[in-house]
C-alpha atoms as a PDB file:
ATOM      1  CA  UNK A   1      72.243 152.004 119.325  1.00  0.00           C
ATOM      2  CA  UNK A   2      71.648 155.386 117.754  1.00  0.00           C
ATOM      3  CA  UNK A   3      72.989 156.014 113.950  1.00  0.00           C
ATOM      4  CA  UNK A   4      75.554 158.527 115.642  1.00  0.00           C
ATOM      5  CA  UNK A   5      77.008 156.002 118.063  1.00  0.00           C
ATOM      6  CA  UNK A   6      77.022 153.425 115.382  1.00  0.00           C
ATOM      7  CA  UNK A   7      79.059 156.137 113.105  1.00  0.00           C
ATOM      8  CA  UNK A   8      81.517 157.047 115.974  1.00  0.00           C
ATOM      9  CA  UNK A   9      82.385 153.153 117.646  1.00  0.00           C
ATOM     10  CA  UNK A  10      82.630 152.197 113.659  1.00  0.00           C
ATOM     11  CA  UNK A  11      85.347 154.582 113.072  1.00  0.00           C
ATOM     12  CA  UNK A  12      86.892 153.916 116.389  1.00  0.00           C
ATOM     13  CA  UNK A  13      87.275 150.554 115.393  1.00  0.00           C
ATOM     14  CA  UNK A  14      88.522 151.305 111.808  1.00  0.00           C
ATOM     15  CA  UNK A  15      91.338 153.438 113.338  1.00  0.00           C
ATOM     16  CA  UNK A  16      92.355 151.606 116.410  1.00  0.00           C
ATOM     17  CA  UNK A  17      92.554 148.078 114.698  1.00  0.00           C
ATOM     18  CA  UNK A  18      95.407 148.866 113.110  1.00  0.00           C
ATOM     19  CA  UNK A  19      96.844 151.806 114.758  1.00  0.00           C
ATOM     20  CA  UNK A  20      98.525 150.720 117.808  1.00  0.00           C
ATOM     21  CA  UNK A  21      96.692 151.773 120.596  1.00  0.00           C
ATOM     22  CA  UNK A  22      94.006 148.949 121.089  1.00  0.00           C
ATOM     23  CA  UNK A  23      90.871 148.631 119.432  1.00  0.00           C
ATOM     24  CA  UNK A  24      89.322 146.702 121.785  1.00  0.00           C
ATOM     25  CA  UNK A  25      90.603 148.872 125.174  1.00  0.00           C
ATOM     26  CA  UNK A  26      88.922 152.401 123.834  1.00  0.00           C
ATOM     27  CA  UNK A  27      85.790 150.156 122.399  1.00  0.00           C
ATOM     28  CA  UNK A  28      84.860 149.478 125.971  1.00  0.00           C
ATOM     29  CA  UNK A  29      86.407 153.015 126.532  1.00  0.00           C
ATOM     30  CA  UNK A  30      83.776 154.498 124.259  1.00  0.00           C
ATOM     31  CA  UNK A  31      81.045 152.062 124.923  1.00  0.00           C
ATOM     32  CA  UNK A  32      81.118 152.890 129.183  1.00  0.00           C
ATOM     33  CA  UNK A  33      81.020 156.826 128.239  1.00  0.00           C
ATOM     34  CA  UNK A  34      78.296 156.422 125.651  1.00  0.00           C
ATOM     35  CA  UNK A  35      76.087 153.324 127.269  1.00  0.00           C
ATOM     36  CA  UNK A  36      76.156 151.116 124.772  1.00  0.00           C
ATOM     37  CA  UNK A  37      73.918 148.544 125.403  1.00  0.00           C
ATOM     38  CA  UNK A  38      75.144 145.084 125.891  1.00  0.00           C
ATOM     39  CA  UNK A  39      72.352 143.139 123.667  1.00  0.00           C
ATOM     40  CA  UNK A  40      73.976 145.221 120.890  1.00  0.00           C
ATOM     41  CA  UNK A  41      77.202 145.028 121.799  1.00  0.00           C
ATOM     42  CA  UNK A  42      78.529 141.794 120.288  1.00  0.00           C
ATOM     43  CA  UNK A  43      76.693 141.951 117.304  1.00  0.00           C
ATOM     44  CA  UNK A  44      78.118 145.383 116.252  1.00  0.00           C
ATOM     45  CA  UNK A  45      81.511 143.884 117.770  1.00  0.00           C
ATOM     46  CA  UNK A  46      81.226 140.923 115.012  1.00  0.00           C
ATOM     47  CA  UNK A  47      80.423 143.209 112.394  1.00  0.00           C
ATOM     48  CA  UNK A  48      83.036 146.157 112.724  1.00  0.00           C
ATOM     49  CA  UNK A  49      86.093 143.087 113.083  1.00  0.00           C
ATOM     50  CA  UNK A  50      84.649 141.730 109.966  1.00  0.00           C
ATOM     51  CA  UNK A  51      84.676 145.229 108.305  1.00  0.00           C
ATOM     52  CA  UNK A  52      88.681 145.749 109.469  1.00  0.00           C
ATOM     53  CA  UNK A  53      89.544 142.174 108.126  1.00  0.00           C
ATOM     54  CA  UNK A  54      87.883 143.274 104.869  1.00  0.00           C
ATOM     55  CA  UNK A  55      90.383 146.322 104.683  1.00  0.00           C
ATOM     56  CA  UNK A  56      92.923 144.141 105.187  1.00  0.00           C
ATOM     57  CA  UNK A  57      92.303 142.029 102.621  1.00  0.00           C
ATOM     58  CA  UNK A  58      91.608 145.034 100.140  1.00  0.00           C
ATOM     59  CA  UNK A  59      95.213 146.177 101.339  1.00  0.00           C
ATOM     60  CA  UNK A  60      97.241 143.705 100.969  1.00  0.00           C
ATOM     61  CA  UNK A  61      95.000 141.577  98.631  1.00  0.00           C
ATOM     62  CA  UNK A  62      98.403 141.193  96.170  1.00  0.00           C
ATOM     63  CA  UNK A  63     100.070 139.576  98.833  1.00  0.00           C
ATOM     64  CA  UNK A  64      97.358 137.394  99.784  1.00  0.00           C
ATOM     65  CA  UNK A  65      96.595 136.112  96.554  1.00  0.00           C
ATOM     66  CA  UNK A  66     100.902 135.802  95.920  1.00  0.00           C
ATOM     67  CA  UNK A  67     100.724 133.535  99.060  1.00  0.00           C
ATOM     68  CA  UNK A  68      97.216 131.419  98.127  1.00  0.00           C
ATOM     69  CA  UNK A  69      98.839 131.198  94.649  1.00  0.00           C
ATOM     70  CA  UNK A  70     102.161 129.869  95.267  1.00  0.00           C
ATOM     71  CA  UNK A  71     101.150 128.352  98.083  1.00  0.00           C
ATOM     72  CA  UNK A  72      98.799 125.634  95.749  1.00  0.00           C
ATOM     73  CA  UNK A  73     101.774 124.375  93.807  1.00  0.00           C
ATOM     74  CA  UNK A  74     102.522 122.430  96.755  1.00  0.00           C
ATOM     75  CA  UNK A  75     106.383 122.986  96.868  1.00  0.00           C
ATOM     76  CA  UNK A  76     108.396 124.386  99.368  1.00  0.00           C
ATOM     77  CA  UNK A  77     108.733 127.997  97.795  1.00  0.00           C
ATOM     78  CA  UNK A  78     109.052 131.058  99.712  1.00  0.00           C
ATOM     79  CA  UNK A  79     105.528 131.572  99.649  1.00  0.00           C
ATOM     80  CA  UNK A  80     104.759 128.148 101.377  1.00  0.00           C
ATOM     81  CA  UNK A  81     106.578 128.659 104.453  1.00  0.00           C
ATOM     82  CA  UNK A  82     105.576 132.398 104.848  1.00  0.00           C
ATOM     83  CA  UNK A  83     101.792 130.079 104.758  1.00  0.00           C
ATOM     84  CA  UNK A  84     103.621 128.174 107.629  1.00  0.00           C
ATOM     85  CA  UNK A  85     104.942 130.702 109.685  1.00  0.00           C
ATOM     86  CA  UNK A  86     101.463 132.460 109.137  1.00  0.00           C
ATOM     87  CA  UNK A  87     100.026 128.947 110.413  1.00  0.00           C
ATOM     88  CA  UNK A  88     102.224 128.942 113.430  1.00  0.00           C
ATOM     89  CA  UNK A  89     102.010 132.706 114.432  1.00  0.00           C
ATOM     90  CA  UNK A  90      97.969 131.816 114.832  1.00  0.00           C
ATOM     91  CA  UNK A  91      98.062 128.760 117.196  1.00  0.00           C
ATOM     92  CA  UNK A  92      98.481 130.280 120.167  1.00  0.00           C
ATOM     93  CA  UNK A  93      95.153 132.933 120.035  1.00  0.00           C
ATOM     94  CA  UNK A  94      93.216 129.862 118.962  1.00  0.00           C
ATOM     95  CA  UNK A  95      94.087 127.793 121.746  1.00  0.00           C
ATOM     96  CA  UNK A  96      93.146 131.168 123.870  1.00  0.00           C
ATOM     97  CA  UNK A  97      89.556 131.502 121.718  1.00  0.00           C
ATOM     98  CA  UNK A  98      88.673 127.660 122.254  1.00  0.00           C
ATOM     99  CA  UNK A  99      89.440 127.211 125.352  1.00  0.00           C
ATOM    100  CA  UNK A 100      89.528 130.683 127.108  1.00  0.00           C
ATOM    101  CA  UNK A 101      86.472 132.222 125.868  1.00  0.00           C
ATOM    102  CA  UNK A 102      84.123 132.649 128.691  1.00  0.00           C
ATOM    103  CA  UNK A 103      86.855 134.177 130.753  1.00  0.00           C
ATOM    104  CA  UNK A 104      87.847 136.346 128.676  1.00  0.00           C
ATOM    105  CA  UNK A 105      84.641 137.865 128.056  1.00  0.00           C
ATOM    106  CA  UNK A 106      83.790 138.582 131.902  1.00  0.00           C
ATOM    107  CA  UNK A 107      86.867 141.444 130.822  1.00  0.00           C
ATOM    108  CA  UNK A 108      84.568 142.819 128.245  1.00  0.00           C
ATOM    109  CA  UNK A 109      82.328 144.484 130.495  1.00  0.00           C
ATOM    110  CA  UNK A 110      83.251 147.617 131.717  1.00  0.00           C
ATOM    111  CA  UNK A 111      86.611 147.031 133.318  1.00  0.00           C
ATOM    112  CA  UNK A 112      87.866 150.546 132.790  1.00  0.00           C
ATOM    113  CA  UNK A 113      90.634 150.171 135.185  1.00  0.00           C
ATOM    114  CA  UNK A 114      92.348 146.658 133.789  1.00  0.00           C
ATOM    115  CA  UNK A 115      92.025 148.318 130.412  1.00  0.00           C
ATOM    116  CA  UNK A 116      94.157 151.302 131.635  1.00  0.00           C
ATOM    117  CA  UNK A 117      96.627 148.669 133.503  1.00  0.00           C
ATOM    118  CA  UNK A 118      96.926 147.042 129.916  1.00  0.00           C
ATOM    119  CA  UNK A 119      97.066 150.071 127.897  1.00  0.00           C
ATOM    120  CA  UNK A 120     100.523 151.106 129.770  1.00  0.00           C
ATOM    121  CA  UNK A 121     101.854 147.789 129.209  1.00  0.00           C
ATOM    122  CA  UNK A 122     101.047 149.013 125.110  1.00  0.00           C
ATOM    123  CA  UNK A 123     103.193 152.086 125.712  1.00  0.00           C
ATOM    124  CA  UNK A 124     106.022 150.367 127.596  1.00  0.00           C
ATOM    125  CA  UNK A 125     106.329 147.929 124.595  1.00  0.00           C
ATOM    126  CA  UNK A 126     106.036 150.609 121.687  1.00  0.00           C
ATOM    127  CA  UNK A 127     108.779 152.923 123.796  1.00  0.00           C
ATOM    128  CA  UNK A 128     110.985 149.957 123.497  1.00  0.00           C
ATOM    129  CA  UNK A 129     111.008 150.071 119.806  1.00  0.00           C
ATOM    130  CA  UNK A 130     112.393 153.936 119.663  1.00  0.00           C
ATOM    131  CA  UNK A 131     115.997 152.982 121.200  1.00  0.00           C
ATOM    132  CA  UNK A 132     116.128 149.767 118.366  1.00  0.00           C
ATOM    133  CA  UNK A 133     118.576 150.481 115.704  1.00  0.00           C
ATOM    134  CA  UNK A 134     117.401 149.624 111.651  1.00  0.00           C
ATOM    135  CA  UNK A 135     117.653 145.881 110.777  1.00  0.00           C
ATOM    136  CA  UNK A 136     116.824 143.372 107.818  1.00  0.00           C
ATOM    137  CA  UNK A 137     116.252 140.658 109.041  1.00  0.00           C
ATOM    138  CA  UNK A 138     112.893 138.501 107.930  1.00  0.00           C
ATOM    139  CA  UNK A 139     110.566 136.697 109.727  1.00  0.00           C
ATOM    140  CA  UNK A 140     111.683 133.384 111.076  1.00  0.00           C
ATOM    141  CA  UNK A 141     110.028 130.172 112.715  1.00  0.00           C
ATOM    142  CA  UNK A 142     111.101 131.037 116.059  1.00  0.00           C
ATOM    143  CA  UNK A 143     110.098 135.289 115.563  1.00  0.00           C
ATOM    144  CA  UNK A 144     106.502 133.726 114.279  1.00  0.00           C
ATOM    145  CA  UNK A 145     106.031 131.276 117.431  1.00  0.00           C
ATOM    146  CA  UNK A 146     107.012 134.639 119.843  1.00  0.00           C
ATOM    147  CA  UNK A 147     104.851 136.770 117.961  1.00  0.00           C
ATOM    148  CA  UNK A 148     102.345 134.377 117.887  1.00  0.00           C
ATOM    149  CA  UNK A 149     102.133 134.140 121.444  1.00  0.00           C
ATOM    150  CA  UNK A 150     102.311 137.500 121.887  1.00  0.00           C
ATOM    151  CA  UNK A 151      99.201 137.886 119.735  1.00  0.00           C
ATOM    152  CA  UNK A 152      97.520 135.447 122.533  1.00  0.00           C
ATOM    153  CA  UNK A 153      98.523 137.871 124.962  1.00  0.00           C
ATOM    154  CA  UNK A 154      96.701 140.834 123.438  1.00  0.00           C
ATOM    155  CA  UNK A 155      92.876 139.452 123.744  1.00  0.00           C
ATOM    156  CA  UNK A 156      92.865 140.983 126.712  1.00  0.00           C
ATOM    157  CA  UNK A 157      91.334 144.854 126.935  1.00  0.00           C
ATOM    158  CA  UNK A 158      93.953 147.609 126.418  1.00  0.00           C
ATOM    159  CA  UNK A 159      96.347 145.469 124.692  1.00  0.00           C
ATOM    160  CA  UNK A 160      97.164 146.507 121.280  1.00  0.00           C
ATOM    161  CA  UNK A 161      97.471 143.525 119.105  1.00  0.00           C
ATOM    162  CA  UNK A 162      99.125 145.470 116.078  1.00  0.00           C
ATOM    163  CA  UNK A 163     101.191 147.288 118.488  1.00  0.00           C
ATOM    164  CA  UNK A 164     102.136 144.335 120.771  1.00  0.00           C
ATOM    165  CA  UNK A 165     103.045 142.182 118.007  1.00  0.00           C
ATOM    166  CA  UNK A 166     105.016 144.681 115.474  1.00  0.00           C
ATOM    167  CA  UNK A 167     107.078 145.498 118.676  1.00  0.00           C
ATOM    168  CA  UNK A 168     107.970 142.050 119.593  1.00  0.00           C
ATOM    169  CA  UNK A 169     108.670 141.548 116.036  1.00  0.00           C
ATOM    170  CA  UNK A 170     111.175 144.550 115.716  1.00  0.00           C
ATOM    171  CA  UNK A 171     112.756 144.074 119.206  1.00  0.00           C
ATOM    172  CA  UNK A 172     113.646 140.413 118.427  1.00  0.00           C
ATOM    173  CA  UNK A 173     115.398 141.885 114.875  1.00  0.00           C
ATOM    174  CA  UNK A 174     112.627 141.858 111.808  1.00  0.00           C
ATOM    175  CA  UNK A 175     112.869 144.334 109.222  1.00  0.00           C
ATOM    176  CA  UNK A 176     110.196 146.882 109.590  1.00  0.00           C
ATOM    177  CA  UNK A 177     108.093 146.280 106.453  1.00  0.00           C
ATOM    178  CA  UNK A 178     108.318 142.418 107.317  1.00  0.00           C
ATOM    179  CA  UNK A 179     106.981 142.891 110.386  1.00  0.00           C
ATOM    180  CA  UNK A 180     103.674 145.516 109.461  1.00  0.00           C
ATOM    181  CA  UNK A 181     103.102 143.165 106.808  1.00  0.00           C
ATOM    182  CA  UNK A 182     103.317 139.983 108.881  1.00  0.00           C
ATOM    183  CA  UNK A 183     101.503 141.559 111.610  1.00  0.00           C
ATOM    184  CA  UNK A 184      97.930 142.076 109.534  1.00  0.00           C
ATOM    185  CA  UNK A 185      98.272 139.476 107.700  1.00  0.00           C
ATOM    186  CA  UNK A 186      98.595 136.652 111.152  1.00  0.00           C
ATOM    187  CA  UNK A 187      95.175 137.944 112.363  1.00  0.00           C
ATOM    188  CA  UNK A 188      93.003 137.839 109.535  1.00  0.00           C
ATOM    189  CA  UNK A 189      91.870 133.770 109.850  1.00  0.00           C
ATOM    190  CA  UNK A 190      91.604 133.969 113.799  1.00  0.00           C
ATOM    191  CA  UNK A 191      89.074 137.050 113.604  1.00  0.00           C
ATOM    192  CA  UNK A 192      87.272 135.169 110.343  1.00  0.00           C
ATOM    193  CA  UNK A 193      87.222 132.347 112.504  1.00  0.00           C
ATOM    194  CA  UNK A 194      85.837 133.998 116.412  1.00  0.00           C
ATOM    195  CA  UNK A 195      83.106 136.121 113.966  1.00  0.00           C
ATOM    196  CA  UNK A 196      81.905 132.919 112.180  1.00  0.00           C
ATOM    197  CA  UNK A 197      81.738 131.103 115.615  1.00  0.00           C
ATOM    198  CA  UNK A 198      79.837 134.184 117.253  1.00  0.00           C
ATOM    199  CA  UNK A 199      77.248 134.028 114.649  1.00  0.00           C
ATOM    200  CA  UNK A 200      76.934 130.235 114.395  1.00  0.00           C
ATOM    201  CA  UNK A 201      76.102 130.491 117.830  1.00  0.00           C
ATOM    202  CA  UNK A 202      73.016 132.184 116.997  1.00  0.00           C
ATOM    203  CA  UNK A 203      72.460 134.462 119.859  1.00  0.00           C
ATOM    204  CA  UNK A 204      73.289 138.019 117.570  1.00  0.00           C
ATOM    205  CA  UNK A 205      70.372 138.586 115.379  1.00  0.00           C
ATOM    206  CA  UNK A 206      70.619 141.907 112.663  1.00  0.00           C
ATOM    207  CA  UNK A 207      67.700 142.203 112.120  1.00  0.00           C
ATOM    208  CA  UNK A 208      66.674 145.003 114.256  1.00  0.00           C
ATOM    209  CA  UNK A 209      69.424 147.192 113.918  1.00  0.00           C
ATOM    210  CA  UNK A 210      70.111 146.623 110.356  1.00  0.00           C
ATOM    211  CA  UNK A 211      70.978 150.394 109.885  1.00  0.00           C
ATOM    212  CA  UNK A 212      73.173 151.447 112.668  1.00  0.00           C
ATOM    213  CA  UNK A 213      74.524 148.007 112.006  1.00  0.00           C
ATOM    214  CA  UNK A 214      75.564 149.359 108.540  1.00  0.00           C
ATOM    215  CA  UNK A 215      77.111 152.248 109.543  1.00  0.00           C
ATOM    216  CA  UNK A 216      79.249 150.936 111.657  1.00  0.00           C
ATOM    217  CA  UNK A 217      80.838 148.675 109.211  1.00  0.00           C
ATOM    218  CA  UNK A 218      81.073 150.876 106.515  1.00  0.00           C
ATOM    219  CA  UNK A 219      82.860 153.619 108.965  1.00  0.00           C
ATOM    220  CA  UNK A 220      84.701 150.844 110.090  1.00  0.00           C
ATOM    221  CA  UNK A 221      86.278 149.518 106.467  1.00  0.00           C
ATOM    222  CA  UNK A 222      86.527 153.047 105.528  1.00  0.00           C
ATOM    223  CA  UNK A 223      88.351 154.157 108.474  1.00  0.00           C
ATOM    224  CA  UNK A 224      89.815 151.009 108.408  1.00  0.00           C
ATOM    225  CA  UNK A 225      91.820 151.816 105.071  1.00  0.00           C
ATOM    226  CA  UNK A 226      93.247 154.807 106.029  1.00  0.00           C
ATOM    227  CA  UNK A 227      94.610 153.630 109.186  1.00  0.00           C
ATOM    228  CA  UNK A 228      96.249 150.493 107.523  1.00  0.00           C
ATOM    229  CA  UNK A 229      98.064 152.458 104.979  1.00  0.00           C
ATOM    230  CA  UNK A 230      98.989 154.683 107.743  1.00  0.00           C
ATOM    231  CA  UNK A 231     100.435 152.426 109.987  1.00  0.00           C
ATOM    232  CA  UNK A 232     102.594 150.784 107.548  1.00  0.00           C
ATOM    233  CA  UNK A 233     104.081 153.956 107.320  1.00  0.00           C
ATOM    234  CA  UNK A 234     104.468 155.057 111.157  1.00  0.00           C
ATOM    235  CA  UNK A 235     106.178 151.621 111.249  1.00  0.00           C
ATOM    236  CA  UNK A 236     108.729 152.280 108.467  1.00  0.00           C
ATOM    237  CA  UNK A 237     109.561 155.601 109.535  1.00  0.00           C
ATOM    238  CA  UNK A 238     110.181 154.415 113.508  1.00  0.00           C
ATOM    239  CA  UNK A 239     107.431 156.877 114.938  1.00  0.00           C
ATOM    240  CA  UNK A 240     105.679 154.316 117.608  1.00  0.00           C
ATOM    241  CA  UNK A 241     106.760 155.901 120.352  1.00  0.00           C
ATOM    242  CA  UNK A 242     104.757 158.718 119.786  1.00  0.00           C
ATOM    243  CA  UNK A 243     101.545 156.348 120.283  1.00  0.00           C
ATOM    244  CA  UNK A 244     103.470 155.268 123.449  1.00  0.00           C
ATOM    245  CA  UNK A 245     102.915 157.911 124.501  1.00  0.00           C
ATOM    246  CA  UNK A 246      99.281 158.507 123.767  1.00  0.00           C
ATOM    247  CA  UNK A 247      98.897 154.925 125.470  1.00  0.00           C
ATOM    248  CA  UNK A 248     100.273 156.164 128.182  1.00  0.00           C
ATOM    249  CA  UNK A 249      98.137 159.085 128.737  1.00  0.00           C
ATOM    250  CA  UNK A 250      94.726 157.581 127.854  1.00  0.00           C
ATOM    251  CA  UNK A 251      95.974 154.596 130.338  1.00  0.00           C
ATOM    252  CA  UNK A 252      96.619 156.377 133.364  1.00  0.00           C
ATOM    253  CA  UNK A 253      93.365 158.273 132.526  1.00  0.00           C
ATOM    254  CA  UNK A 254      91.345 155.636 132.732  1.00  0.00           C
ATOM    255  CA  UNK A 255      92.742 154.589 135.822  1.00  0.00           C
ATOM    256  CA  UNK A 256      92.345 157.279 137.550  1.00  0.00           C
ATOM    257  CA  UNK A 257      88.581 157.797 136.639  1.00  0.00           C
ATOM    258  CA  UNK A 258      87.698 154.117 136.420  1.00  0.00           C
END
């Protein structure tokens, strides 16, 4: 992997973690066009979702350490059953990563076509969200077990995991900032957790391409930043149909030259 491609598939990943348009869908979009090679490929993969977790921590690290805080006086406070309904909301994609791995990475190789199929299931769920009318309500048990299994749903390539879940949240009547928030925060122990399995498994060495390595997760928490703070605001203000719309496009794209 050359330092350019490292640069580009870093900020690629920075951007499309948290915008909603699937990170992992134009990954193997960008990887096909630029021939990444797959010895390379889930190394860098590892590295880049640890660099977007890091942003998320460095985001909402108030919140996190609110939660971790509260959450150690051991009484049932607010912050102990947002812990809960974190807990919940991450059961489901943990089942999926146990038990579901090795199929799920036979998609992760090149399907161009099912990630264009799954990318216009993204834009039919964020064109939902435009005809929803403002709400306040918070996130409950029930909203984090849907959600939850909604975040199973979007392993697969082309589904937006940010955008699937913040759409399910707002269509089944969360307030918007409850839902962003909620959203980042559910993912950040399941990717922790798939990264420290992929590199206890000891097939991803860095050694060789410390440097492109590097870049990529530096472009990645960088980008990474800017797209988080960014989203949180597309959310608030209602504007996800717009990336609907982009889903839409780069979907039917890559189905018609897949």
């Amino acid at each position: 992997m050359s330092y350019l491609e490292a640069l580009i598939l870093g900020i690629i990943q920075g951007l499309t973690e948290f915008l909603p348009v699937s990170s992992s869908g134009h990954l193997e979009l960008a990887k096909a066009i630029m021939g990444v090679e797959i010895e390379e490929d889930v190394t860098f993969t590892v590295l880049v979702h640890g660099a977007t977790v890091l942003s998320t921590i460095v985001i909402f690290h108030r919140d996190i350490w609110k939660i971790i805080r509260d959450s150690l006086k051991f009484e049932w406070n607010e912050s102990m059953q947002y812990a809960v309904k974190i807990g919940i909301s991450m059961i489901p994609v943990l089942f999926v990563g146990i038990f579901l791995k090795d199929e799920l990475e036979l998609l992760f190789n090149g399907n161009i076509v099912f990630v264009g199929f799954m990318l216009l299931i993204t834009s039919v769920l964020l064109g939902l969200t435009y005809f929803l009318k403002k709400t306040e309500n918070e996130i409950t048990y029930l909203s984090a077990v849907i959600i939850g299994l909604v975040q199973a749903f979007a392993v697969l390539p082309g589904i937006s995991r940010s955008g699937a879940t913040i759409a399910t949240g707002l269509l089944l009547g969360n307030k918007k900032e409850s839902v962003s928030k909620f959203s980042f925060l559910m993912v950040l122990i399941p990717i922790i957790g798939a990264n420290i399995l992929d590199i206890a498994d000891g097939e991803h060495s860095l050694s060789e391409t410390s440097i492109p390595m590097l870049i990529g997760f530096v472009a990645a928490f960088v980008s990474g930043l800017g797209a988080c703070k960014l989203m949180i605001k597309i959310v608030n203000s209602g504007k996800l149909i717009y990336f609907g719309l982009y889903c839409l496009i780069v979907g039917a794209v890559a189905i018609y030259f897949g």
